[in-house]
PDB file of N, CA and C in Angstrom:
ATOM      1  N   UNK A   1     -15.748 -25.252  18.098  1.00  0.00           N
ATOM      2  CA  UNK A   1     -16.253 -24.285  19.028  1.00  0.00           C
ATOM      3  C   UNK A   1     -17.499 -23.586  18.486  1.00  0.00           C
ATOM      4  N   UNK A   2     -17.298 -23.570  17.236  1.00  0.00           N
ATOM      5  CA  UNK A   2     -18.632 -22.631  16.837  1.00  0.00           C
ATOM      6  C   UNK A   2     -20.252 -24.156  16.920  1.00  0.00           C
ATOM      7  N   UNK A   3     -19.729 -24.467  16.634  1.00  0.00           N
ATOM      8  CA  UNK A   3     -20.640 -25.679  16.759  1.00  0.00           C
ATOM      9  C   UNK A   3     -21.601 -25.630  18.043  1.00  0.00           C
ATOM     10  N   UNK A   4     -20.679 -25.599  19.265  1.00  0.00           N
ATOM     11  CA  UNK A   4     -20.902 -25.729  20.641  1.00  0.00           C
ATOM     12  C   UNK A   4     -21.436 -24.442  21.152  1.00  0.00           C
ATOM     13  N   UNK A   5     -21.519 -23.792  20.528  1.00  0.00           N
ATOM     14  CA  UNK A   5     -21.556 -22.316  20.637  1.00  0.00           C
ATOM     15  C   UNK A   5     -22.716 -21.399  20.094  1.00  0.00           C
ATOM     16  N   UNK A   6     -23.422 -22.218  18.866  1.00  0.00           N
ATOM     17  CA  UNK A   6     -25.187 -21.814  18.411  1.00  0.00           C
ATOM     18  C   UNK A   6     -24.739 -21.291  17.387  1.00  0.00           C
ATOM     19  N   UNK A   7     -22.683 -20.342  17.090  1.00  0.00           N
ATOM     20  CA  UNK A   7     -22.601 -19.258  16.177  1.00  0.00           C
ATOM     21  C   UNK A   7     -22.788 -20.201  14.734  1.00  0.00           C
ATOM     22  N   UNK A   8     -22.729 -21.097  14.171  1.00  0.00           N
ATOM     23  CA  UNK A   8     -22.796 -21.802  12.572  1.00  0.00           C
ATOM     24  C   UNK A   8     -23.506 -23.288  13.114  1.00  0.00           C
ATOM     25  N   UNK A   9     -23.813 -24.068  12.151  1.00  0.00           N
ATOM     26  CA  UNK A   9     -24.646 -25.389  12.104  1.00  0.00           C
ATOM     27  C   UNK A   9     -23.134 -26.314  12.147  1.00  0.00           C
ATOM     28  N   UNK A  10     -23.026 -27.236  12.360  1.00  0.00           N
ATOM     29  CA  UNK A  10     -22.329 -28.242  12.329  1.00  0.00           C
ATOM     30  C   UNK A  10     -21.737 -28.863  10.876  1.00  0.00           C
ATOM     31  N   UNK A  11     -22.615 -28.611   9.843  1.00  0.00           N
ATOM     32  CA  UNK A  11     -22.349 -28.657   8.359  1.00  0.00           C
ATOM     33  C   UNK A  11     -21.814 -28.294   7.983  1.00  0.00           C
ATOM     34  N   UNK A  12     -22.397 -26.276   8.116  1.00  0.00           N
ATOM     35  CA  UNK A  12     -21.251 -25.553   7.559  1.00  0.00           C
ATOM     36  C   UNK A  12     -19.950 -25.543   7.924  1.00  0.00           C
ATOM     37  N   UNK A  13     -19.618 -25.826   9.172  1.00  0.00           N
ATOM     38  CA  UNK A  13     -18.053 -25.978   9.958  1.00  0.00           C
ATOM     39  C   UNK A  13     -17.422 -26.848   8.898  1.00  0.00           C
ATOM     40  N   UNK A  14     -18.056 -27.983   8.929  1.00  0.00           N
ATOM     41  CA  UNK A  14     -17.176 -29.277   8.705  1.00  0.00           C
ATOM     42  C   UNK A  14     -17.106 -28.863   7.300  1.00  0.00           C
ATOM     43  N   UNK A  15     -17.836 -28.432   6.508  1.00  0.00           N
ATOM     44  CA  UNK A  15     -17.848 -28.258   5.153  1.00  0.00           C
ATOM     45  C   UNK A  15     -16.502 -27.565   4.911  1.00  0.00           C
ATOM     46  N   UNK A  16     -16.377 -26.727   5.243  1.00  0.00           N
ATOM     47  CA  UNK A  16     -14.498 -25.961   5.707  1.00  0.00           C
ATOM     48  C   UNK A  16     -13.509 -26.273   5.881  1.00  0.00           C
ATOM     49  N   UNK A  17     -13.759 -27.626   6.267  1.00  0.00           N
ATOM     50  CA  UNK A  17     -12.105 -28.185   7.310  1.00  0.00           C
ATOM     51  C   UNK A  17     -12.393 -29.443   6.155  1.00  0.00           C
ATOM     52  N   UNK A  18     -13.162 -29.959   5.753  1.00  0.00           N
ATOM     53  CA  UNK A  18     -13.241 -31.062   4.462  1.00  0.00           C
ATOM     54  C   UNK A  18     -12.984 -30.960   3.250  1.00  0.00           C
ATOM     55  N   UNK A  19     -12.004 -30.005   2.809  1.00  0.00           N
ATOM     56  CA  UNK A  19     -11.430 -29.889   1.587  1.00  0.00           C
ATOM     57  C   UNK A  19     -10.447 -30.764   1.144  1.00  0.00           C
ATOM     58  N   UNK A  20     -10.606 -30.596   0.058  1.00  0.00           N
ATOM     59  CA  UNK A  20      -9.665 -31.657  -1.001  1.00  0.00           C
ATOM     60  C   UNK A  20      -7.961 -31.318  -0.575  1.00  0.00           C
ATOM     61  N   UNK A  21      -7.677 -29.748  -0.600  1.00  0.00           N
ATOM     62  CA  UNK A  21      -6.586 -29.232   0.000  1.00  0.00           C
ATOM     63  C   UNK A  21      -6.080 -29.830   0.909  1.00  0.00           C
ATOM     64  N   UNK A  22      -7.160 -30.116   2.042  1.00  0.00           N
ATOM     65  CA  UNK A  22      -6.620 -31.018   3.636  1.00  0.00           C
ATOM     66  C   UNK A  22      -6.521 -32.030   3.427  1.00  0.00           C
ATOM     67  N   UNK A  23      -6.975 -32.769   2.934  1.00  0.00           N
ATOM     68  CA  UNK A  23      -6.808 -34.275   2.685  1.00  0.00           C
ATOM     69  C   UNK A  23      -5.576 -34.664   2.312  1.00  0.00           C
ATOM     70  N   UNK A  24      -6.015 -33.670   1.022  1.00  0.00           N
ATOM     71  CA  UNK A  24      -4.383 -34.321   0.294  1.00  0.00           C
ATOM     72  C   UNK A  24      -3.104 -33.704   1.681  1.00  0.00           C
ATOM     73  N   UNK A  25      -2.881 -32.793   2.291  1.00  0.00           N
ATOM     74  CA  UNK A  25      -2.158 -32.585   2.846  1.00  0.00           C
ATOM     75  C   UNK A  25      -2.000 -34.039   4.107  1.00  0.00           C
ATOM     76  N   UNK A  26      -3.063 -33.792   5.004  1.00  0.00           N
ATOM     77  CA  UNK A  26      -3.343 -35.022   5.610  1.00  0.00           C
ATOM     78  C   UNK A  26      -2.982 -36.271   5.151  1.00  0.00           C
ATOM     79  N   UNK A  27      -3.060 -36.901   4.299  1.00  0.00           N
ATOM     80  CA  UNK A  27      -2.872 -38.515   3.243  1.00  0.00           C
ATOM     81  C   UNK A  27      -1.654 -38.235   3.170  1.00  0.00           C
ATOM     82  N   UNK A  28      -0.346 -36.742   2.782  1.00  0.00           N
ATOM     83  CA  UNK A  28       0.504 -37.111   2.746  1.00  0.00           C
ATOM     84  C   UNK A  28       1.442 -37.470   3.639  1.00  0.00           C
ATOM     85  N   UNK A  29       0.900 -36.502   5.339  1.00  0.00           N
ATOM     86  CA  UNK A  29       1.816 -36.836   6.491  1.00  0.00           C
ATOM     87  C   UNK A  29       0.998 -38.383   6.962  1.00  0.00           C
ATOM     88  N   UNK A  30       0.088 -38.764   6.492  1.00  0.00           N
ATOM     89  CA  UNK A  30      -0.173 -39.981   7.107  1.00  0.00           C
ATOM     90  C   UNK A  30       0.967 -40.999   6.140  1.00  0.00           C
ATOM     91  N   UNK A  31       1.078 -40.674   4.864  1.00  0.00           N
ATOM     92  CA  UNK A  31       1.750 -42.011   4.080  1.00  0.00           C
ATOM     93  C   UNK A  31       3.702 -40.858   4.503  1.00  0.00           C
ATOM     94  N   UNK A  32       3.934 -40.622   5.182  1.00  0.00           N
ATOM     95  CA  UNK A  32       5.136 -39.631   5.592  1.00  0.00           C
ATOM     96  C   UNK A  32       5.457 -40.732   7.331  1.00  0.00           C
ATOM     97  N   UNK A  33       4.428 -40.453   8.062  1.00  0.00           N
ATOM     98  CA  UNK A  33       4.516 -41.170   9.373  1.00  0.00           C
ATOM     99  C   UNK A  33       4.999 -42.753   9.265  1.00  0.00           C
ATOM    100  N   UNK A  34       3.713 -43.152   8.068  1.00  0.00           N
ATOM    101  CA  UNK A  34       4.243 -44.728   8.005  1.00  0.00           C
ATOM    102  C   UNK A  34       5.197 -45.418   7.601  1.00  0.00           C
ATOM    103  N   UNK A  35       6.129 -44.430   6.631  1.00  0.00           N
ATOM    104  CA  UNK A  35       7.045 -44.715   6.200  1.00  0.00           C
ATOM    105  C   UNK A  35       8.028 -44.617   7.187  1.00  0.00           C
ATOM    106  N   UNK A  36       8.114 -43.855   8.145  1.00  0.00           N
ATOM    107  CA  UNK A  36       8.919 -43.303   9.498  1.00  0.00           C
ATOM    108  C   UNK A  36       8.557 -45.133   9.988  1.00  0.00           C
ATOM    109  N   UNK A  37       7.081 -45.224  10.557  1.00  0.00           N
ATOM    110  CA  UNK A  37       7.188 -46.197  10.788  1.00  0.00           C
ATOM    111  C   UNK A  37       7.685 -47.618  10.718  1.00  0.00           C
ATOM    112  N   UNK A  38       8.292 -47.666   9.492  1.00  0.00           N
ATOM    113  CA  UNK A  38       8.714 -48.742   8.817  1.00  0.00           C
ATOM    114  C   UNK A  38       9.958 -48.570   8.671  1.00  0.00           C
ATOM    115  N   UNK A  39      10.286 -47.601   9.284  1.00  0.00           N
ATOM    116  CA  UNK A  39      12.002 -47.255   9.243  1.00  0.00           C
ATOM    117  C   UNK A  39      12.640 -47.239   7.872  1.00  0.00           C
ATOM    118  N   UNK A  40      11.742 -46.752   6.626  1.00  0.00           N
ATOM    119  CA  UNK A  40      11.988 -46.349   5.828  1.00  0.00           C
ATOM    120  C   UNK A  40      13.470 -45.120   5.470  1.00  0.00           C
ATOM    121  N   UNK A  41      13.397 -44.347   6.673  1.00  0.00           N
ATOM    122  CA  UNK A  41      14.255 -43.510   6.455  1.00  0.00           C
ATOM    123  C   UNK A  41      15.607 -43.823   6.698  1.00  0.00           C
ATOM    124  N   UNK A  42      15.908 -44.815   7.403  1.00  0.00           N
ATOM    125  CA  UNK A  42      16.388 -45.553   7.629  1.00  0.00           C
ATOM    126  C   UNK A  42      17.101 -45.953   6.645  1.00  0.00           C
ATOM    127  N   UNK A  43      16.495 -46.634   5.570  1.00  0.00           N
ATOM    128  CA  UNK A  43      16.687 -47.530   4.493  1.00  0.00           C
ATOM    129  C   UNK A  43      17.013 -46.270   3.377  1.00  0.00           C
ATOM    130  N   UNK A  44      16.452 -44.958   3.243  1.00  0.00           N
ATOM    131  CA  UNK A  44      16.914 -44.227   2.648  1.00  0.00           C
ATOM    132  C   UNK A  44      18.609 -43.730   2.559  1.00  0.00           C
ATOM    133  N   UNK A  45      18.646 -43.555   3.647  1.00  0.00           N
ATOM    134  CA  UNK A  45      20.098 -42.968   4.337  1.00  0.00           C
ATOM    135  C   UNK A  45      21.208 -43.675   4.466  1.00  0.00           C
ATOM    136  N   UNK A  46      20.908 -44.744   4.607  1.00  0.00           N
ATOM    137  CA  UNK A  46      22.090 -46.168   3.829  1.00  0.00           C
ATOM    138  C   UNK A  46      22.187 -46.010   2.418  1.00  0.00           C
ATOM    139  N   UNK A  47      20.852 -45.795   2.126  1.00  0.00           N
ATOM    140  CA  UNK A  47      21.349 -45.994   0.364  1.00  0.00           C
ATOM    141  C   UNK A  47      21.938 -44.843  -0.362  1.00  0.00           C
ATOM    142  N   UNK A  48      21.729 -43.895   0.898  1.00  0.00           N
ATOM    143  CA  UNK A  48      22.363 -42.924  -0.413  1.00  0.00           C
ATOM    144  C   UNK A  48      24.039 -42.443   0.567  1.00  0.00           C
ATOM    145  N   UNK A  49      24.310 -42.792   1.464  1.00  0.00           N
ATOM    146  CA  UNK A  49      25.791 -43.245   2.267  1.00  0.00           C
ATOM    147  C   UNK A  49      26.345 -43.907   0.940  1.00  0.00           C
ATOM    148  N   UNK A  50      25.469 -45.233   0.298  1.00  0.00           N
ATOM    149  CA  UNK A  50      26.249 -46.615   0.031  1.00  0.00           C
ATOM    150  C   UNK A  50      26.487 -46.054  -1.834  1.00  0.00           C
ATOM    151  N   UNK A  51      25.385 -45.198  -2.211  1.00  0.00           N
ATOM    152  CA  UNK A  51      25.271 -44.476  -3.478  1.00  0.00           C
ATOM    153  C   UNK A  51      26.229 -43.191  -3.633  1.00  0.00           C
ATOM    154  N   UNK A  52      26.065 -42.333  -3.011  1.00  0.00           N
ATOM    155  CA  UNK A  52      27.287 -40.904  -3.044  1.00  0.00           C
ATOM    156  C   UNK A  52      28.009 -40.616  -2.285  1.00  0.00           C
ATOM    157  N   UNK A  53      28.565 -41.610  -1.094  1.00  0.00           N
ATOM    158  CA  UNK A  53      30.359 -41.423  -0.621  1.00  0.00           C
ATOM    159  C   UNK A  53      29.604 -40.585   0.939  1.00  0.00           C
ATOM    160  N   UNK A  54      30.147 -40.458   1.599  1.00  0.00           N
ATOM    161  CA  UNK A  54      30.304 -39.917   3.177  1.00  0.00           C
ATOM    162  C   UNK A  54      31.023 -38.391   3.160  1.00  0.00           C
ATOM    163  N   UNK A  55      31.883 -37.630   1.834  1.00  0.00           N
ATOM    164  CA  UNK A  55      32.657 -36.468   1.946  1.00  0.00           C
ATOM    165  C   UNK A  55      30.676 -35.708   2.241  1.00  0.00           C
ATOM    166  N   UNK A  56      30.928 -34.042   3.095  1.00  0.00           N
ATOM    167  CA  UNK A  56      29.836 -33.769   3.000  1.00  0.00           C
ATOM    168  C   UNK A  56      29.200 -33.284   1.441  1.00  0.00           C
ATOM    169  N   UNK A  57      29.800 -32.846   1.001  1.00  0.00           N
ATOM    170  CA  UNK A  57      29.169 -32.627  -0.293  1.00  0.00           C
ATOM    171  C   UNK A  57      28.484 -33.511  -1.344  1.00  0.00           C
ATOM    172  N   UNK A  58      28.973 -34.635  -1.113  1.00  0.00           N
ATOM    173  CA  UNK A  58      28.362 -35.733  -1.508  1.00  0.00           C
ATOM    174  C   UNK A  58      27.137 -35.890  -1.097  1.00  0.00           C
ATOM    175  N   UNK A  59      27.394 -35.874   0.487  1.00  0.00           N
ATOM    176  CA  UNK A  59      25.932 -36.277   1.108  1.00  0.00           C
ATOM    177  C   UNK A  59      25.031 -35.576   0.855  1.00  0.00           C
ATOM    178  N   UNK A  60      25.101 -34.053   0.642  1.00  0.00           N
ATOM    179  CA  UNK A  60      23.688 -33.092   0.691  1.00  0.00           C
ATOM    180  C   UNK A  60      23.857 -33.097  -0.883  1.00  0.00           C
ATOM    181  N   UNK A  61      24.531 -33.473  -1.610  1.00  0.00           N
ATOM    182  CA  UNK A  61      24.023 -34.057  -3.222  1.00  0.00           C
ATOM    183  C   UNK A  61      23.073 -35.176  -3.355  1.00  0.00           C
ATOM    184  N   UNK A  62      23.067 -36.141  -2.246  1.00  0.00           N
ATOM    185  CA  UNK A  62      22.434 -37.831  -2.441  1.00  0.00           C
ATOM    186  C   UNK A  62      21.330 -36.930  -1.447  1.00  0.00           C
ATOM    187  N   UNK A  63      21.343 -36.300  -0.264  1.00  0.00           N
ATOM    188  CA  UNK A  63      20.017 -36.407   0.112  1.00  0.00           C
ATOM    189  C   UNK A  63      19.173 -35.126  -0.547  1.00  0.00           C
ATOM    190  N   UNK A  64      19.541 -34.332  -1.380  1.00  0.00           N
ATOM    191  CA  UNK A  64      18.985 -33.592  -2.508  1.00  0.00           C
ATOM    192  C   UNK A  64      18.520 -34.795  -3.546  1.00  0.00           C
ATOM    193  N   UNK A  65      18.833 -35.127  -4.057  1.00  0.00           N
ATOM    194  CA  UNK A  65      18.721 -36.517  -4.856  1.00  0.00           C
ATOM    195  C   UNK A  65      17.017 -36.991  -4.467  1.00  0.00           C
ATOM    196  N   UNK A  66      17.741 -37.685  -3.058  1.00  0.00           N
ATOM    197  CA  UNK A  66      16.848 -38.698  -2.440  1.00  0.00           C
ATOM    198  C   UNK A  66      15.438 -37.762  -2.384  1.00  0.00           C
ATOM    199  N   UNK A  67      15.652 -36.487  -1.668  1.00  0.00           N
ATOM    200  CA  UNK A  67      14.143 -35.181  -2.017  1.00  0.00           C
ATOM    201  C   UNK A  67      13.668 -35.073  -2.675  1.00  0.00           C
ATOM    202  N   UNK A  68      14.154 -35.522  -3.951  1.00  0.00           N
ATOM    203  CA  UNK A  68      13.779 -34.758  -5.031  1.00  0.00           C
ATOM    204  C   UNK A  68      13.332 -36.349  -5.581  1.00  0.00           C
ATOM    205  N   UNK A  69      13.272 -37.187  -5.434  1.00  0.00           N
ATOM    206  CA  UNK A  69      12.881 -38.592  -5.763  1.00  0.00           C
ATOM    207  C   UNK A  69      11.698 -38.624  -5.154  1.00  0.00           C
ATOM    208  N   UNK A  70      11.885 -38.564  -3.746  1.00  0.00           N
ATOM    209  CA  UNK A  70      10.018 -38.735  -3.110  1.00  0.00           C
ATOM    210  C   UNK A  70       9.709 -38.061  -3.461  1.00  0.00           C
ATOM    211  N   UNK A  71       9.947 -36.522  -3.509  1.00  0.00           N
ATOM    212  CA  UNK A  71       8.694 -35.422  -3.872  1.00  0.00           C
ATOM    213  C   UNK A  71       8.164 -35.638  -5.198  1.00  0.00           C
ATOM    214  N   UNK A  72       8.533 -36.284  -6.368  1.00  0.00           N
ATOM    215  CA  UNK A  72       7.779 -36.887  -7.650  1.00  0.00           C
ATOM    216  C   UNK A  72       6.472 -38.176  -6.964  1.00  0.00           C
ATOM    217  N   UNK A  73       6.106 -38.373  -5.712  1.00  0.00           N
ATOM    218  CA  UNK A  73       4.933 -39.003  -5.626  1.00  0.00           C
ATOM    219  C   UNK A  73       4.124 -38.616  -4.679  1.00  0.00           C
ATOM    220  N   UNK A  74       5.159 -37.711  -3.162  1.00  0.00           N
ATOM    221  CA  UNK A  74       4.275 -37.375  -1.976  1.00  0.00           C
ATOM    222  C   UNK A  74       4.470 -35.660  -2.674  1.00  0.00           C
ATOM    223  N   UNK A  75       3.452 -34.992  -1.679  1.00  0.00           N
ATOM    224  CA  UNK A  75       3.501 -33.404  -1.992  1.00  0.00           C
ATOM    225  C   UNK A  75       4.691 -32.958  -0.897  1.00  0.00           C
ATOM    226  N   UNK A  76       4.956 -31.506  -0.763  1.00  0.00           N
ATOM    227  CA  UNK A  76       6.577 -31.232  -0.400  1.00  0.00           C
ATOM    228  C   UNK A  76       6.339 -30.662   1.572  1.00  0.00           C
ATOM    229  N   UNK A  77       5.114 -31.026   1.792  1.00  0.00           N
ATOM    230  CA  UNK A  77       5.073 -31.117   3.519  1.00  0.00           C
ATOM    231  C   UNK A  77       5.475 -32.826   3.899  1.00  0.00           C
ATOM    232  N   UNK A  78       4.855 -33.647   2.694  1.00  0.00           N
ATOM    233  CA  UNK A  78       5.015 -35.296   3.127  1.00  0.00           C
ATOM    234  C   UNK A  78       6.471 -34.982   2.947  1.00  0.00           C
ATOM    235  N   UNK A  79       7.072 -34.769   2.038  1.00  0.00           N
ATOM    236  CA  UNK A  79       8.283 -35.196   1.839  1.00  0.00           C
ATOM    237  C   UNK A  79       9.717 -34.433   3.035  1.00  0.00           C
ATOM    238  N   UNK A  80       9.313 -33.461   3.442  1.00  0.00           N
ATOM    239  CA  UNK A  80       9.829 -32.587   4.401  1.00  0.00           C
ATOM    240  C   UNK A  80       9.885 -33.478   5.346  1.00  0.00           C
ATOM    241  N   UNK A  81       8.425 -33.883   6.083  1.00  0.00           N
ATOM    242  CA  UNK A  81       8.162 -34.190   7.504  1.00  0.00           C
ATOM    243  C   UNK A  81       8.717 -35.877   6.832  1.00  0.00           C
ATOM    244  N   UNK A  82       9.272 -36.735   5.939  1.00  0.00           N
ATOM    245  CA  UNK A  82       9.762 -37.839   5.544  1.00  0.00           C
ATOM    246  C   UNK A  82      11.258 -37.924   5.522  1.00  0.00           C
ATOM    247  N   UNK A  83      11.566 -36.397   5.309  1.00  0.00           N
ATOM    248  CA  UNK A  83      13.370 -36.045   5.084  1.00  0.00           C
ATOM    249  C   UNK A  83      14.072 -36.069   7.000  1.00  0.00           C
ATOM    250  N   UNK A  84      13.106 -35.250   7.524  1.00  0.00           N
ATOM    251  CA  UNK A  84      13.503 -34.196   8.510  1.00  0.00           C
ATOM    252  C   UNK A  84      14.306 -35.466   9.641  1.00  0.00           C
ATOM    253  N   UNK A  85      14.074 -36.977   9.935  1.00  0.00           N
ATOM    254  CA  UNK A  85      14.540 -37.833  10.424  1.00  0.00           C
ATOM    255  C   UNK A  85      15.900 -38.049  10.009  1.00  0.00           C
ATOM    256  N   UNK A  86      16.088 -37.923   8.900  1.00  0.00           N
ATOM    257  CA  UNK A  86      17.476 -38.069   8.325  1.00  0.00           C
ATOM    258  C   UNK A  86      18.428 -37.050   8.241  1.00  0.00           C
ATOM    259  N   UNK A  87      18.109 -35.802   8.670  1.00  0.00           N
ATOM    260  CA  UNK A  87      18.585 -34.695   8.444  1.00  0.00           C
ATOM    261  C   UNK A  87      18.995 -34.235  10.219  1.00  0.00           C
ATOM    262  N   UNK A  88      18.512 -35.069  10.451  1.00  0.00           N
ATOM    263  CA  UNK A  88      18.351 -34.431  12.138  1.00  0.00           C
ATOM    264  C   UNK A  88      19.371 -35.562  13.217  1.00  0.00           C
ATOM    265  N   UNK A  89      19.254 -36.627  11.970  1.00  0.00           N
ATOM    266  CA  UNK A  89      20.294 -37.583  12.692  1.00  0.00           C
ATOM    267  C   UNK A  89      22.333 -37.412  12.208  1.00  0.00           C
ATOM    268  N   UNK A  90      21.983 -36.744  10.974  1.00  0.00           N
ATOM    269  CA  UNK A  90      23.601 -35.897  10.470  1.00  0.00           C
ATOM    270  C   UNK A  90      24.313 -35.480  11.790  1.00  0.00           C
TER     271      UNK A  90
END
């Protein structure tokens, strides 16, 4: 809007919204989606059924587990918006 608008140059805008901060946030819900895509979560949630038992305590031990496994490579919005399929299907 400011762009369209005369109030800043088109540079300075974008110079703002092009941080390293966004990206990395961005790169992680993009590698978060594709994994959705691939029915990754899917494949998570069997394994940890087939790894720590069906009682509930088990389960929110394996999918604590399983959180705490992705979040050592995606940052903790990828890994949220990567969990939240499996958590929503309980």
């Amino acid at each position: 809007m400011l762009p369209l608008m005369g109030v800043l140059p088109a540079e300075h805008v974008c110079q703002q919204y092009f941080k390293d901060n966004n990206f990395l946030f961005f790169g992680g819900l993009v590698v978060a989606a594709s994994l959705e895509a691939v029915h990754m979560h899917q494949r998570i949630a069997l394994r940890v059924l087939l790894l720590f038992g069906t009682r509930p305590h088990q389960l929110l031990f394996g999918f604590m587990v399983g959180t705490a496994f992705l979040s050592m490579w995606m940052n903790n919005t990828a890994t949220t918006a990567m969990m939240m399929p499996i958590a929503e299907a309980g």
